[in-house]
PDB file of N, CA and C in Angstrom:
ATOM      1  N   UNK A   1      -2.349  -8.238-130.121  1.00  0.00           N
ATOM      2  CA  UNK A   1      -3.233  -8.772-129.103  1.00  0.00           C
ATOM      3  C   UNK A   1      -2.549  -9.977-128.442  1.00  0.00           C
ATOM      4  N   UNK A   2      -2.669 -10.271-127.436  1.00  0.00           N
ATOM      5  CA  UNK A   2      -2.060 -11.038-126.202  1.00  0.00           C
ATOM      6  C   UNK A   2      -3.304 -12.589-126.799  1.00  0.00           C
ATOM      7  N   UNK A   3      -1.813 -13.496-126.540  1.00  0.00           N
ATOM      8  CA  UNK A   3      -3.041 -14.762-126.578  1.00  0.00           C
ATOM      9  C   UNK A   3      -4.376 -14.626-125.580  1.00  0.00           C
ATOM     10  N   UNK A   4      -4.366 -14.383-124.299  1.00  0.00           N
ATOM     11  CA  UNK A   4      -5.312 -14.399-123.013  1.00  0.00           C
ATOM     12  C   UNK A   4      -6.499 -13.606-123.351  1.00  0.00           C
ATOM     13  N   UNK A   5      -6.221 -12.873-124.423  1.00  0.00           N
ATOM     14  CA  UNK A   5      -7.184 -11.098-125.355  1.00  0.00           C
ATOM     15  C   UNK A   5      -8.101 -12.193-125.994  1.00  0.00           C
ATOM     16  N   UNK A   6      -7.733 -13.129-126.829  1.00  0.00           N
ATOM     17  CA  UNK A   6      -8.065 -13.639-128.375  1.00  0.00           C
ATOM     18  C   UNK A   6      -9.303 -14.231-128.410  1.00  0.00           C
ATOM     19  N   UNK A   7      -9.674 -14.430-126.839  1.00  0.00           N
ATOM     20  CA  UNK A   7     -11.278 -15.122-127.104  1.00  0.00           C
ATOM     21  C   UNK A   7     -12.846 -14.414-126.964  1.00  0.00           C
ATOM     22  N   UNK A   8     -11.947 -13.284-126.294  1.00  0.00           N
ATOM     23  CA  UNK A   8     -13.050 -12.476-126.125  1.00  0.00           C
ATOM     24  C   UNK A   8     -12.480 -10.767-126.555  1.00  0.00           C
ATOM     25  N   UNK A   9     -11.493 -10.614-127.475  1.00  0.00           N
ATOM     26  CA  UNK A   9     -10.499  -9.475-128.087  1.00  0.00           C
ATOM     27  C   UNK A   9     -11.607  -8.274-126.425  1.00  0.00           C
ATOM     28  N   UNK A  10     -11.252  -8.747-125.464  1.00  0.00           N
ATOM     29  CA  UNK A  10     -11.615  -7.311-124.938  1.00  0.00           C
ATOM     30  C   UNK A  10      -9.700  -6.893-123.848  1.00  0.00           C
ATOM     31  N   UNK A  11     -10.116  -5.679-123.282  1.00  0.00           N
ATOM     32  CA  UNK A  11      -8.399  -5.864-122.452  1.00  0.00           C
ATOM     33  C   UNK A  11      -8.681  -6.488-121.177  1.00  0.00           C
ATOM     34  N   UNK A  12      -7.951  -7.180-120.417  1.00  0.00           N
ATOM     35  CA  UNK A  12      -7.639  -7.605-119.126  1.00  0.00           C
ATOM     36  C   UNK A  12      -8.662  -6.879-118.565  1.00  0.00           C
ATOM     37  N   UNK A  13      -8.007  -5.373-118.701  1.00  0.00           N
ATOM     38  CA  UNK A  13      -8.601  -4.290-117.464  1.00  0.00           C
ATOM     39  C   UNK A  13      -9.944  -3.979-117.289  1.00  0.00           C
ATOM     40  N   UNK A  14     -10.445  -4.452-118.168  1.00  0.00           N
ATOM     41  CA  UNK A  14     -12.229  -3.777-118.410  1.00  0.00           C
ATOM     42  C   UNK A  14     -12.683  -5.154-117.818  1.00  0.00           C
ATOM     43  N   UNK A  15     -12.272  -6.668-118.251  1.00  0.00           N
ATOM     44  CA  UNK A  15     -12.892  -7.874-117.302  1.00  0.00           C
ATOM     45  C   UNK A  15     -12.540  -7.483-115.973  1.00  0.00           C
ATOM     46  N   UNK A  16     -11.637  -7.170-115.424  1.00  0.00           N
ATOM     47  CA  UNK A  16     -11.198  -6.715-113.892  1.00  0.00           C
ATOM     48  C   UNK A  16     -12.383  -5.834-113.250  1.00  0.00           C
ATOM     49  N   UNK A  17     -12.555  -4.452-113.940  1.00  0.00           N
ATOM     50  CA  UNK A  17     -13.488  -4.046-113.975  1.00  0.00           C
ATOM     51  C   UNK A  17     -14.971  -3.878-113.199  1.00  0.00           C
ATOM     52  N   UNK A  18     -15.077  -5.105-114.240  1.00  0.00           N
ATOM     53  CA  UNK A  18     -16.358  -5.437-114.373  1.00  0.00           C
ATOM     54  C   UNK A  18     -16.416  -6.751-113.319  1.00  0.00           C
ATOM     55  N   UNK A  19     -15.641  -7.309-112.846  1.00  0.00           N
ATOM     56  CA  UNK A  19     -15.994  -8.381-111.871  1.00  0.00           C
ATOM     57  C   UNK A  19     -15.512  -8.124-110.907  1.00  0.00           C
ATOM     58  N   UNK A  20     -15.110  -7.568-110.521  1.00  0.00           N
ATOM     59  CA  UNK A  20     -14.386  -7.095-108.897  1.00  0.00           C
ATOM     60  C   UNK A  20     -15.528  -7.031-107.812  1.00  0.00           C
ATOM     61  N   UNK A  21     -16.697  -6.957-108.654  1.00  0.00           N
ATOM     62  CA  UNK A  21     -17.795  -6.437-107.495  1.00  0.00           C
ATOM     63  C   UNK A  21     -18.502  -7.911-107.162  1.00  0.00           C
ATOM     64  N   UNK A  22     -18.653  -8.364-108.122  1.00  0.00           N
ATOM     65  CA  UNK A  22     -18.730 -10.140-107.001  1.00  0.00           C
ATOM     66  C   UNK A  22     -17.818 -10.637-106.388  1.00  0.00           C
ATOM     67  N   UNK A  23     -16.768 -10.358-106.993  1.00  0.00           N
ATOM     68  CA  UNK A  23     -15.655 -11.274-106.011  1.00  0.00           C
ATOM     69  C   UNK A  23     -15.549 -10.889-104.852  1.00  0.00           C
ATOM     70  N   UNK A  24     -15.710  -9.486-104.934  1.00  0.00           N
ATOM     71  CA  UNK A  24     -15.942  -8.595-103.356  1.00  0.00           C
ATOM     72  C   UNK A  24     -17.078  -9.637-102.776  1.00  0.00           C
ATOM     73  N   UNK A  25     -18.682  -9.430-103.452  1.00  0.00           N
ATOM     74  CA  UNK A  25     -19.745 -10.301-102.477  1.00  0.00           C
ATOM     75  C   UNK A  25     -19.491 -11.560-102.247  1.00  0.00           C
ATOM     76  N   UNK A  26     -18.743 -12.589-102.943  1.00  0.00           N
ATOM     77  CA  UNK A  26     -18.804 -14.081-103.112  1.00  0.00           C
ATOM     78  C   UNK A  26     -17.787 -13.378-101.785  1.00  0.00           C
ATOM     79  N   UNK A  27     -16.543 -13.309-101.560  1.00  0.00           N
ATOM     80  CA  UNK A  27     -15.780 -13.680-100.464  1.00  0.00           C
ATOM     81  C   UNK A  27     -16.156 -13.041 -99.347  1.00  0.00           C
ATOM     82  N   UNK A  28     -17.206 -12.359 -99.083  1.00  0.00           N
ATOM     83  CA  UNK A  28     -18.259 -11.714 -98.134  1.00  0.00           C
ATOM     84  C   UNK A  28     -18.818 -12.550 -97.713  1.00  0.00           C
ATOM     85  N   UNK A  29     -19.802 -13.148 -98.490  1.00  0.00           N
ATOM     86  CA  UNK A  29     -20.572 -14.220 -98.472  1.00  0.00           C
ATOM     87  C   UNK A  29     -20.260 -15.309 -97.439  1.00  0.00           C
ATOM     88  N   UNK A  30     -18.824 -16.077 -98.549  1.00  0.00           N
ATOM     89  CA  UNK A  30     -18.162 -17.358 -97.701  1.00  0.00           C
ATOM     90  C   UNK A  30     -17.744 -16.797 -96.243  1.00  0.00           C
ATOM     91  N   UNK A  31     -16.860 -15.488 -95.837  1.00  0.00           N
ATOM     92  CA  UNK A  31     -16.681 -15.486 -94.799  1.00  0.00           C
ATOM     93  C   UNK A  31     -17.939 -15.463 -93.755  1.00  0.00           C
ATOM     94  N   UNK A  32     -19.126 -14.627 -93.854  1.00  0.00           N
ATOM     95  CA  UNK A  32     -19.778 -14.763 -93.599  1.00  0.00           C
ATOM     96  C   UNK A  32     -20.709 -15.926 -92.888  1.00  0.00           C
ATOM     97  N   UNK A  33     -20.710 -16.905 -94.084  1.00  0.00           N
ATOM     98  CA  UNK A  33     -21.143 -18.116 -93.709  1.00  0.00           C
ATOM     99  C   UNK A  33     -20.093 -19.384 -92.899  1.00  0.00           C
ATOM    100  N   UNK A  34     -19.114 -18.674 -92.717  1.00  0.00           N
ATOM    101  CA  UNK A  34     -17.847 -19.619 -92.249  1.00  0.00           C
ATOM    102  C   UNK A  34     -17.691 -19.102 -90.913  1.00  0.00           C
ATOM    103  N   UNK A  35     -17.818 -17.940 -90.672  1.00  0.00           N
ATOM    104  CA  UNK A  35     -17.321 -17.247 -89.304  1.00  0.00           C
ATOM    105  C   UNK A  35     -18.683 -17.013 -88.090  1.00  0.00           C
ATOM    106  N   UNK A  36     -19.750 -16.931 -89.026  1.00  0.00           N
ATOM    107  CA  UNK A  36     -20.879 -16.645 -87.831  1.00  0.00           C
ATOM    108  C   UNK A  36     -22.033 -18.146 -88.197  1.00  0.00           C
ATOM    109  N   UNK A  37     -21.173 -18.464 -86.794  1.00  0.00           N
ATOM    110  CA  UNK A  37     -22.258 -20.294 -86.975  1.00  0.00           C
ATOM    111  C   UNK A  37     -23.831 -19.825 -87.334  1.00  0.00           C
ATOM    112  N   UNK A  38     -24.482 -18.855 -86.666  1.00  0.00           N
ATOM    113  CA  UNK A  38     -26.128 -18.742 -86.740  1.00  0.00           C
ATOM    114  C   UNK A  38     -26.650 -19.004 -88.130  1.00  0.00           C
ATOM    115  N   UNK A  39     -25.974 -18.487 -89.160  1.00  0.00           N
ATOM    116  CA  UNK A  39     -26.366 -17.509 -90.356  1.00  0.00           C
ATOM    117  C   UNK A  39     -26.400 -19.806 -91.292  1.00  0.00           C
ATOM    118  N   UNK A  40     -25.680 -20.004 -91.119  1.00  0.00           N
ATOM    119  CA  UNK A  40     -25.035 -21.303 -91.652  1.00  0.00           C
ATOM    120  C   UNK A  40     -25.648 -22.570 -91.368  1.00  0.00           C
ATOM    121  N   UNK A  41     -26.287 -22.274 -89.897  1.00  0.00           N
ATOM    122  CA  UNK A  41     -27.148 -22.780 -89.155  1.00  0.00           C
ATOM    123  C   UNK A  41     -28.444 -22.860 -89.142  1.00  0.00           C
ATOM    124  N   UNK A  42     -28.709 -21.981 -89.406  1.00  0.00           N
ATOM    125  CA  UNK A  42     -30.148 -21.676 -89.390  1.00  0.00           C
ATOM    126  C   UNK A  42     -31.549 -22.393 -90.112  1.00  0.00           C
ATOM    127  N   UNK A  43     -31.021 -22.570 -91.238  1.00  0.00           N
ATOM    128  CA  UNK A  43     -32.000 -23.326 -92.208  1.00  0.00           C
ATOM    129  C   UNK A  43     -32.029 -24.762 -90.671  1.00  0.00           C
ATOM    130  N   UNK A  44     -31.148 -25.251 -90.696  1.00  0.00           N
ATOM    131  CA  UNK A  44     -31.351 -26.404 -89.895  1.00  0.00           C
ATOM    132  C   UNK A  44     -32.286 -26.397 -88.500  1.00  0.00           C
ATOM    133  N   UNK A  45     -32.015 -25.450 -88.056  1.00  0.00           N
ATOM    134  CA  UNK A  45     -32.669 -25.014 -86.820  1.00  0.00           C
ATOM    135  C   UNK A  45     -33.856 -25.030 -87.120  1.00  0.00           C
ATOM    136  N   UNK A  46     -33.881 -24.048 -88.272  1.00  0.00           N
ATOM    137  CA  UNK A  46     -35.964 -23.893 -88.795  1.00  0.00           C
ATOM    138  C   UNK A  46     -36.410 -25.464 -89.286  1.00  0.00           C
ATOM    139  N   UNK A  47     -35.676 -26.040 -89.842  1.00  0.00           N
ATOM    140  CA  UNK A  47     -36.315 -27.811 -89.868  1.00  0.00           C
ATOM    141  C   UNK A  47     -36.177 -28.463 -88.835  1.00  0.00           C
ATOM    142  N   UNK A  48     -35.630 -28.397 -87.837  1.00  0.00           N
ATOM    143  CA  UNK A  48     -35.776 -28.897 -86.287  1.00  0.00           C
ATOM    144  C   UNK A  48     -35.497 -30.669 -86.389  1.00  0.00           C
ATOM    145  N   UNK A  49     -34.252 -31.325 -87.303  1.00  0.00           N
ATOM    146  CA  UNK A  49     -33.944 -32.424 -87.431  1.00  0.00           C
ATOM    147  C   UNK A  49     -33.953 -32.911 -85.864  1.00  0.00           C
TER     148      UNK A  49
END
């Protein structure tokens, strides 16, 4: 077993796996909120500072 294995003895490939599908939404997300001012904006707009 690989030191990086030893804390959770599972393989690399099955954590990969298993998280690929947020990392997909989280960097969806940020672009999202980075590229279209409205979406980022909005809460502010609806409180009308």
């Amino acid at each position: 077993m690989q030191p990086e294995q030893a804390a959770a003895r599972i393989p690399f490939r099955e954590v990969f796996k298993s998280g690929w599908p947020f990392t997909v939404v989280l960097a969806l997300v940020t672009l999202l909120v980075t590229y279209v001012p409205w979406v980022s904006l909005g809460l502010v707009n609806m409180i009308k500072w």
